[in-house]
Protein backbone atom coordinates (compact mmCIF):
# COMPACT_ATOMS: atom_id res chain seq x y z
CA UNK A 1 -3.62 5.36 14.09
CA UNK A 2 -4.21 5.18 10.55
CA UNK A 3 -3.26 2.13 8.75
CA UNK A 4 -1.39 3.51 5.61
CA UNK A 5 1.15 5.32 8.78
CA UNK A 6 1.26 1.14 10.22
CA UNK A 7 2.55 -0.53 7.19
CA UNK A 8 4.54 2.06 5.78
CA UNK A 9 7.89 0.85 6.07
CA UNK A 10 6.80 -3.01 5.38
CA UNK A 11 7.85 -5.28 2.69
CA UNK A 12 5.32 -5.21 -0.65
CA UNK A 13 4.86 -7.91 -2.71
CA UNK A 14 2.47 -7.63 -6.09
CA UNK A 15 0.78 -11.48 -6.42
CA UNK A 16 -3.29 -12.06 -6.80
CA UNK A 17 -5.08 -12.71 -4.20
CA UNK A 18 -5.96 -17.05 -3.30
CA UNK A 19 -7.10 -18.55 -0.52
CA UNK A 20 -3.68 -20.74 -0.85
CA UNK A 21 -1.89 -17.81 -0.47
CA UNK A 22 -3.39 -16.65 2.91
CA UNK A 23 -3.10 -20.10 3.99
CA UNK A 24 1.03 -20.32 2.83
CA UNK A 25 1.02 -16.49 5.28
CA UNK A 26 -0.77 -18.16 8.02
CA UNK A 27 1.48 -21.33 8.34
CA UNK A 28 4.88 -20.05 6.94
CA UNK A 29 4.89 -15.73 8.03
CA UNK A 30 7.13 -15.17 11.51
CA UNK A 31 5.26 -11.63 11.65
CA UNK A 32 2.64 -9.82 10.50
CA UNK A 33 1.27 -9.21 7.02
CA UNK A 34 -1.63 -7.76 5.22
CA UNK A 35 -3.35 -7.83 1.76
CA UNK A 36 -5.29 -5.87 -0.11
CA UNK A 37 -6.09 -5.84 -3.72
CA UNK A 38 -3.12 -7.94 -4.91
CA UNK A 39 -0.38 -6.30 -2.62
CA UNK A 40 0.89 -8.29 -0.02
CA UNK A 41 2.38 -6.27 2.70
CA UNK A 42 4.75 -7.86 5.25
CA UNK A 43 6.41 -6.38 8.08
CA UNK A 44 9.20 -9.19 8.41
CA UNK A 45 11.17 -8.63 5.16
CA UNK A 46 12.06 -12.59 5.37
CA UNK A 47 8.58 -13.56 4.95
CA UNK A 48 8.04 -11.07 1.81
CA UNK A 49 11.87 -12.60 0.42
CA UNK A 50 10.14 -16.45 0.88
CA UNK A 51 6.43 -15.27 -0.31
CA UNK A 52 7.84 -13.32 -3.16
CA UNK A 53 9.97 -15.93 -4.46
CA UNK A 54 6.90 -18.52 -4.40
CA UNK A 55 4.27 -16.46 -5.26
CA UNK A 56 5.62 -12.84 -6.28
CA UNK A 57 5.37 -13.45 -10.06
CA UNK A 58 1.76 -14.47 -11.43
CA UNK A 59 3.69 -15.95 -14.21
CA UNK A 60 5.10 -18.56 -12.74
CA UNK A 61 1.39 -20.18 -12.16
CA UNK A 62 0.65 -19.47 -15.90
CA UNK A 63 3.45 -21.18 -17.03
CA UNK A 64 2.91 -23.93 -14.47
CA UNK A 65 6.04 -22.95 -12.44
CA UNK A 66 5.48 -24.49 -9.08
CA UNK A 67 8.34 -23.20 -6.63
């Protein structure tokens, strides 16, 4: 099965790509997710809502916006 036909109906979320991140995924996700190249894929919608609103805009850590 080709990937693109697994994660076609999950959540994306646009954020750079830090080893913080993956570890916030690994503690916090309740499913699945998947990066590549800045997108964040995530097949529980929940865990895209939470990631997104921590890490979704790369402003926020420019303007020193810790959520």
């Amino acid at each position: 099965m080709d990937l693109h036909t697994i994660i076609k109906d999950w959540s994306i979320v646009k954020s750079t790509d830090t080893n913080a991140k993956l570890c916030w995924c690994l503690e916090n996700c309740e499913s699945k997710f998947y990066n590549r190249s800045g997108t964040w894929y995530f097949k529980n919608s929940r865990d895209a809502t939470l990631f997104g609103l921590k890490y979704g805009s790369d402003h926020n850590e420019e303007a020193g916006i810790n959520i």
